[in-house]
Protein backbone atom coordinates (compact mmCIF):
# COMPACT_ATOMS: atom_id res chain seq x y z
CA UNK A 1 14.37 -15.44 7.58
CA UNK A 2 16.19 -12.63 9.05
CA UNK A 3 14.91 -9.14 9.60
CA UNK A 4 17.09 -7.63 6.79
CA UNK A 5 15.54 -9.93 4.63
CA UNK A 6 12.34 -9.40 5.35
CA UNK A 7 12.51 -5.72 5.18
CA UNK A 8 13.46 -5.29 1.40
CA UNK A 9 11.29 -4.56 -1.30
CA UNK A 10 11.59 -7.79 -2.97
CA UNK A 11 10.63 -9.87 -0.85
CA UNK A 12 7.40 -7.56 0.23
CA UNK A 13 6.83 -8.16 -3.31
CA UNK A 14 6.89 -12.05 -2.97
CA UNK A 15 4.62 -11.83 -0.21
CA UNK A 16 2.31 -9.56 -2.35
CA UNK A 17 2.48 -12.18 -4.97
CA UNK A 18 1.70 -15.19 -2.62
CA UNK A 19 -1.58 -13.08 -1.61
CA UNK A 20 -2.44 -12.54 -5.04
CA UNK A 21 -2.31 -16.05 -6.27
CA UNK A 22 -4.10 -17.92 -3.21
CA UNK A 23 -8.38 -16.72 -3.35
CA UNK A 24 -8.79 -18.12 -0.24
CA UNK A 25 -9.54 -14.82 2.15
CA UNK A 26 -8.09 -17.08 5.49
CA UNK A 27 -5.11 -17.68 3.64
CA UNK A 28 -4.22 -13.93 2.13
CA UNK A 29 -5.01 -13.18 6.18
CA UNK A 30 -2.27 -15.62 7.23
CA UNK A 31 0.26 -15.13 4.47
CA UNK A 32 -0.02 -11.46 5.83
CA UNK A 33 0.43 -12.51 9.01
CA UNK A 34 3.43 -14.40 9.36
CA UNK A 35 5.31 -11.83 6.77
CA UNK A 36 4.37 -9.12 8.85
CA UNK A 37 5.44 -10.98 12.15
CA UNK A 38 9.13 -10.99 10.69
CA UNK A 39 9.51 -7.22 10.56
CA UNK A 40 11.47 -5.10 12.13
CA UNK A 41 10.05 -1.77 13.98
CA UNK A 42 11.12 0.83 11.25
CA UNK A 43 9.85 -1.77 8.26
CA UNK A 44 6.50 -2.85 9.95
CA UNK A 45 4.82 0.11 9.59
CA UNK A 46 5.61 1.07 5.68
CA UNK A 47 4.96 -2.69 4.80
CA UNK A 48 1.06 -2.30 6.16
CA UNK A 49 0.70 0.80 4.50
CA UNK A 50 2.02 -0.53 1.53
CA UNK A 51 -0.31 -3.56 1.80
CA UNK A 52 -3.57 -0.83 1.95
CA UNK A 53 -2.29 -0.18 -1.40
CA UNK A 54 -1.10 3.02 -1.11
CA UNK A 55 2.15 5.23 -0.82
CA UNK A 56 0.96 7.02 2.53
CA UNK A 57 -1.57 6.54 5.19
CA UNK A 58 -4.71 7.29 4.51
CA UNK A 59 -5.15 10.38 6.41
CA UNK A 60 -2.10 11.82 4.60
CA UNK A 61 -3.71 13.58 1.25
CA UNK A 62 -0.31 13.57 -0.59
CA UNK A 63 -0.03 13.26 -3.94
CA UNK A 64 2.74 12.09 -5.95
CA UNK A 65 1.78 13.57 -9.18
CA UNK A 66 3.00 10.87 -11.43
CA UNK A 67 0.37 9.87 -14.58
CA UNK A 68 0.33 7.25 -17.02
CA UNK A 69 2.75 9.18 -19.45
CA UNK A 70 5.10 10.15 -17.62
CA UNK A 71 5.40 6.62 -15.59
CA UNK A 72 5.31 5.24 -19.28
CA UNK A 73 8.56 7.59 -20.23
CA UNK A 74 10.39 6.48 -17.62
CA UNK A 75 10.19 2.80 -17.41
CA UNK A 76 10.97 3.31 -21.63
CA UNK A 77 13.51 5.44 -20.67
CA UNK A 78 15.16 2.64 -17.88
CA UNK A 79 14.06 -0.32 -19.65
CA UNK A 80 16.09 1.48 -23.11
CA UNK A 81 12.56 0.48 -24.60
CA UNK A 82 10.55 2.05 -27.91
CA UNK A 83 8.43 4.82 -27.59
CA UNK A 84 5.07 2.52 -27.38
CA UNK A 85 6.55 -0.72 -25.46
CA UNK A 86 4.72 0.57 -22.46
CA UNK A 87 1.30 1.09 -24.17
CA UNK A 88 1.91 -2.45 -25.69
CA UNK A 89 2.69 -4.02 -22.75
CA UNK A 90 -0.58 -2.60 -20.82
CA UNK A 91 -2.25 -3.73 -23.91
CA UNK A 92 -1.47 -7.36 -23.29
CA UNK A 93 -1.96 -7.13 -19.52
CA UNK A 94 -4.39 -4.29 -18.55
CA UNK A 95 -2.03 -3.73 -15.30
CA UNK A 96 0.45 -0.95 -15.05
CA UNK A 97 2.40 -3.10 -12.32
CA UNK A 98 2.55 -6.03 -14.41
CA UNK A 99 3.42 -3.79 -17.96
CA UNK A 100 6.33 -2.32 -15.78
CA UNK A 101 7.64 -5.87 -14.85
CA UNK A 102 7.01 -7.38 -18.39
CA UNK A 103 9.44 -4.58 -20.00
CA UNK A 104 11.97 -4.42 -17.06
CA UNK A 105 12.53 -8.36 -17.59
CA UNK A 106 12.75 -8.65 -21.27
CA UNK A 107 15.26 -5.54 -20.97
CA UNK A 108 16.86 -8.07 -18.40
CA UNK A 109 16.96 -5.23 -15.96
CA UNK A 110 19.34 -5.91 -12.96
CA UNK A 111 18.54 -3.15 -9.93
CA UNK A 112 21.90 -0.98 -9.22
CA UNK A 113 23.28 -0.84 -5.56
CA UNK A 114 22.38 -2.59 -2.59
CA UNK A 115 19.01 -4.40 -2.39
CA UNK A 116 16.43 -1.91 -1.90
CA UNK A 117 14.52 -1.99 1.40
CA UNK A 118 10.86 -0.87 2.80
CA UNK A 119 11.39 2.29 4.30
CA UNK A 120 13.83 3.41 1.24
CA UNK A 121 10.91 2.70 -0.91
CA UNK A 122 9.09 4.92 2.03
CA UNK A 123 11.15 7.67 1.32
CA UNK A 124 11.46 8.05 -2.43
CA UNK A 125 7.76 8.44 -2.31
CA UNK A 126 8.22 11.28 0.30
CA UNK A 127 10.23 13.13 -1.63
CA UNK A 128 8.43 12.57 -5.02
CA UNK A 129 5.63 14.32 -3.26
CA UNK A 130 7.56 17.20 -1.73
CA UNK A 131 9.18 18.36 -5.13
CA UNK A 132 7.96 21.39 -6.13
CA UNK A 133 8.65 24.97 -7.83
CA UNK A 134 10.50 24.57 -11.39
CA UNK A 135 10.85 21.75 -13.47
CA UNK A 136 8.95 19.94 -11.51
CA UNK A 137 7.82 17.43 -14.15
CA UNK A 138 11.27 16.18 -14.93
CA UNK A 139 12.58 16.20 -11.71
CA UNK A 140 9.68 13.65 -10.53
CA UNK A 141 10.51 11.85 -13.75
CA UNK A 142 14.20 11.74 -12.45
CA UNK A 143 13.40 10.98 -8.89
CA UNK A 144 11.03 7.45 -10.33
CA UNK A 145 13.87 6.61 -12.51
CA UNK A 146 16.28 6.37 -9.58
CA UNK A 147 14.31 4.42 -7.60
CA UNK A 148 13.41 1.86 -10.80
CA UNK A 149 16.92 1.45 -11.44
CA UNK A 150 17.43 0.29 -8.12
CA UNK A 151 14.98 -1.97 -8.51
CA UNK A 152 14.41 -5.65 -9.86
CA UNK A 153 11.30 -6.36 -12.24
CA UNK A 154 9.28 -7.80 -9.60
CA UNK A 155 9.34 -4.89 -6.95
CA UNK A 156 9.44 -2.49 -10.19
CA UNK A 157 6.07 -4.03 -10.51
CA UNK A 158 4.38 -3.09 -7.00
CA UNK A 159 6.64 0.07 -6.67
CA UNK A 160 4.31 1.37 -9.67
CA UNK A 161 0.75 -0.42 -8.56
CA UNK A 162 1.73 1.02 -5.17
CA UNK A 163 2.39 4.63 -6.72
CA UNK A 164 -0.81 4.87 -8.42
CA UNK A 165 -2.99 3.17 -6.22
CA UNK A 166 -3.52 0.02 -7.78
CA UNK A 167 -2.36 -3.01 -6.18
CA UNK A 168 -4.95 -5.56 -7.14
CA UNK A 169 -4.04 -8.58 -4.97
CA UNK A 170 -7.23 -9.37 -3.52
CA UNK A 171 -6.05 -8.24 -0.17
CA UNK A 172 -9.27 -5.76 1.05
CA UNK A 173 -9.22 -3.92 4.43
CA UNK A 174 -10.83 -5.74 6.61
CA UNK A 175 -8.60 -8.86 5.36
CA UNK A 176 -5.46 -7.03 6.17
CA UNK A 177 -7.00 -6.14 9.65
CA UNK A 178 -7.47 -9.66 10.20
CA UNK A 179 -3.62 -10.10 9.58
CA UNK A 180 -1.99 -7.55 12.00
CA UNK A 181 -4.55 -9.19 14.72
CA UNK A 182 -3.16 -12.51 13.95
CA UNK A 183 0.36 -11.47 13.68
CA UNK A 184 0.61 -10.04 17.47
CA UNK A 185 -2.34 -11.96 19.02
CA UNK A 186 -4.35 -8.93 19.43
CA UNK A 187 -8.52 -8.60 19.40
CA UNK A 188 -9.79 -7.84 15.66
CA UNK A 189 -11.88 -5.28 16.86
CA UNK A 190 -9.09 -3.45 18.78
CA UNK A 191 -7.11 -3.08 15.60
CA UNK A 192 -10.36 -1.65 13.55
CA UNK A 193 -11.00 0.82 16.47
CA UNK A 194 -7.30 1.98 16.58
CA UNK A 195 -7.51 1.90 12.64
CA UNK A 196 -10.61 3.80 12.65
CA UNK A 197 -8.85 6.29 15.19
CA UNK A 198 -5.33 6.91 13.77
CA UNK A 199 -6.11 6.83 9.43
CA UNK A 200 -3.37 4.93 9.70
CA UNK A 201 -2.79 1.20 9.52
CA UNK A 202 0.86 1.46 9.45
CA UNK A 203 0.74 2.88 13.17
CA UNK A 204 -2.22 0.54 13.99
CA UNK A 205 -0.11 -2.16 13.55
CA UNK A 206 3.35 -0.65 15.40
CA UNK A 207 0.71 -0.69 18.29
CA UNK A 208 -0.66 -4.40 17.49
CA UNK A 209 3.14 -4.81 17.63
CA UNK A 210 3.71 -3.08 21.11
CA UNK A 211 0.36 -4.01 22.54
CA UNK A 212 -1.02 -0.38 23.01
CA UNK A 213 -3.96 -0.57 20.77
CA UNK A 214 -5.61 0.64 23.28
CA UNK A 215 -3.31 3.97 23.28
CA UNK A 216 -5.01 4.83 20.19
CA UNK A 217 -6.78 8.54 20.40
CA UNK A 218 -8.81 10.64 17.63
CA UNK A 219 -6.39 13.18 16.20
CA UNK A 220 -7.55 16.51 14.90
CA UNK A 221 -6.46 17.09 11.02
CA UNK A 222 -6.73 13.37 10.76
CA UNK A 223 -10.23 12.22 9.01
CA UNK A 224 -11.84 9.65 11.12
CA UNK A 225 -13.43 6.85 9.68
CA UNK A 226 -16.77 6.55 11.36
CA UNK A 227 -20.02 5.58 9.51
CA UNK A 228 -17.87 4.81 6.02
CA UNK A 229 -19.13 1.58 4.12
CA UNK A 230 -16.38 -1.10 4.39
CA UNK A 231 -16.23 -3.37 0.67
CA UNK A 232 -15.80 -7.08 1.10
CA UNK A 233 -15.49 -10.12 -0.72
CA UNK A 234 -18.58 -11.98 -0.12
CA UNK A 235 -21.49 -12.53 2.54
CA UNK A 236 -19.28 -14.96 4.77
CA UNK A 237 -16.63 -12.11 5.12
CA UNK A 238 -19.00 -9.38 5.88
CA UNK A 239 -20.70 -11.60 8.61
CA UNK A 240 -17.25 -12.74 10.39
CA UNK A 241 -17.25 -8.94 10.55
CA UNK A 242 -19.95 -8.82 12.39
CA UNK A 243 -21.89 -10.38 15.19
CA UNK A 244 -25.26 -12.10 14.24
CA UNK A 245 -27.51 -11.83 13.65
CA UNK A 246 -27.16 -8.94 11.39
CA UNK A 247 -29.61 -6.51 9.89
CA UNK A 248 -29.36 -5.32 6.74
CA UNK A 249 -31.43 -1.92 4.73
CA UNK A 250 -31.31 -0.21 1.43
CA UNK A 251 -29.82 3.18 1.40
CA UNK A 252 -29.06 5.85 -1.29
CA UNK A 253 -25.60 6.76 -1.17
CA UNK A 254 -24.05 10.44 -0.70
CA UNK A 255 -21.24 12.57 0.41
CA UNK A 256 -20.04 13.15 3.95
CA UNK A 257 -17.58 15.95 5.34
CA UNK A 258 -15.88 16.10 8.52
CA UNK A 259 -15.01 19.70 10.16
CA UNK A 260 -12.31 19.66 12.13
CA UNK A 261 -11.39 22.74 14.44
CA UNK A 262 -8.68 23.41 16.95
CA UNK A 263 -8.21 27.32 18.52
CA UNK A 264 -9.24 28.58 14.88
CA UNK A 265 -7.36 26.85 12.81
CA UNK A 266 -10.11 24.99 9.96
């Protein structure tokens, strides 16, 4: 597969659905793997991010400011479908993602232009978030219509799980982790100390790329994930996690902050 290929939307998306029907955690590790493997330098980066199931790193605190109605209006609006198609659609699947794709492919939706790619993706999402002042709520309306028309049901789907946060293919952090490592032969616990470092997995995995995870370094304004609990799937993955033997207490749970200051600035 060629680099071009890889680096569209649609094919992320088959990757995301090869994860998402395999529940074996080695496998969703290795699908990840080899995909990631294929990418170019500007694609890499979006497609782990992407992966994490969300639109930006998770340092950056953007929001896009899309809800459930207006997401609704729009696919309607592209899809040419009835006012409550999308409700019915969730109905029958309880997954935005998959309502999206159910009502772009009975429409028999055919994306407009040139095959959409990662880092296009990347920057509708950008500029959802930076729209501002007047009008805002149509003009994000507008700005998610353009990029669903340009889109085929199947990345439609994960374009919308990815906007809101919900991407629901099994594939958990440490999981993902385990796939950058195995894509560019690096040490798992290199790329959770640069991913602990950076809030980002996107650049933690340009670095697995180049072999400079160890070029990682704390930035200030970025949160750092130190002491946060880490979900996984079972006790197997939390052990391989881990080195034995391993200790484990009840705690109650509770809020942290971090302060960050740099020549006054809070």
């Amino acid at each position: 597969m060629s680099e071009q290929t890889a680096g569209t939307m649609r094919h992320w998306s088959e990757v995301a659905e090869a994860v998402r029907a395999t529940r074996a955690t080695s496998s969703k590790a290795s699908i990840v793997a080899g995909y990631l493997r294929s990418l170019d330098a500007s694609a890499l980066p979006v497609a782990a991010v992407f992966f994490s199931g969300r639109p930006f790193p998770e340092y950056d605190q953007r929001v896009l400011g899309l809800g459930w109605r207006a997401v609704a209006n729009v696919v309607q609006t592209v899809a040419a479908a009835a006012d409550d198609a999308m409700r019915e659609a969730y109905d029958r699947s309880s997954d935005v993602g998959t309502a999206v794709s159910d009502l772009l492919t009975a429409a028999g939706h055919e994306p407009k232009g040139e095959p959409l790619r990662l880092v296009e993706v990347a920057g509708a999402f950008d500029a959802l978030a930076a729209i501002a002042g007047r009008d805002v709520r149509s003009r994000k309306a507008a700005a998610f219509a353009e990029l669903l028309r340009r889109a085929d049901p199947l990345s439609a789907r994960y374009v919308t799980a990815i906007l809101g946060g919900e991407l629901r293919i099994g594939l958990r952090e440490g999981l993902l982790e385990k796939g950058i490592a195995a894509a560019f032969e690096a040490e798992l616990a290199a790329v959770q100390w640069a991913g602990m470092l950076t809030g980002d997995i996107g650049r933690t995995a340009a670095l697995a790329r180049d072999g400079a995870l160890d070029t990682a370094r704390l930035a200030l304004f970025h949160p750092l994930k130190s002491r946060l609990a880490s979900p996984v799937v079972d006790e197997a993955e939390a052990l391989s996690r881990l080195e034995p033997p391993v200790w484990v207490e009840d705690k109650y749970h509770g809020i942290r902050a971090q302060l960050h200051v740099q020549r006054g600035e809070v």
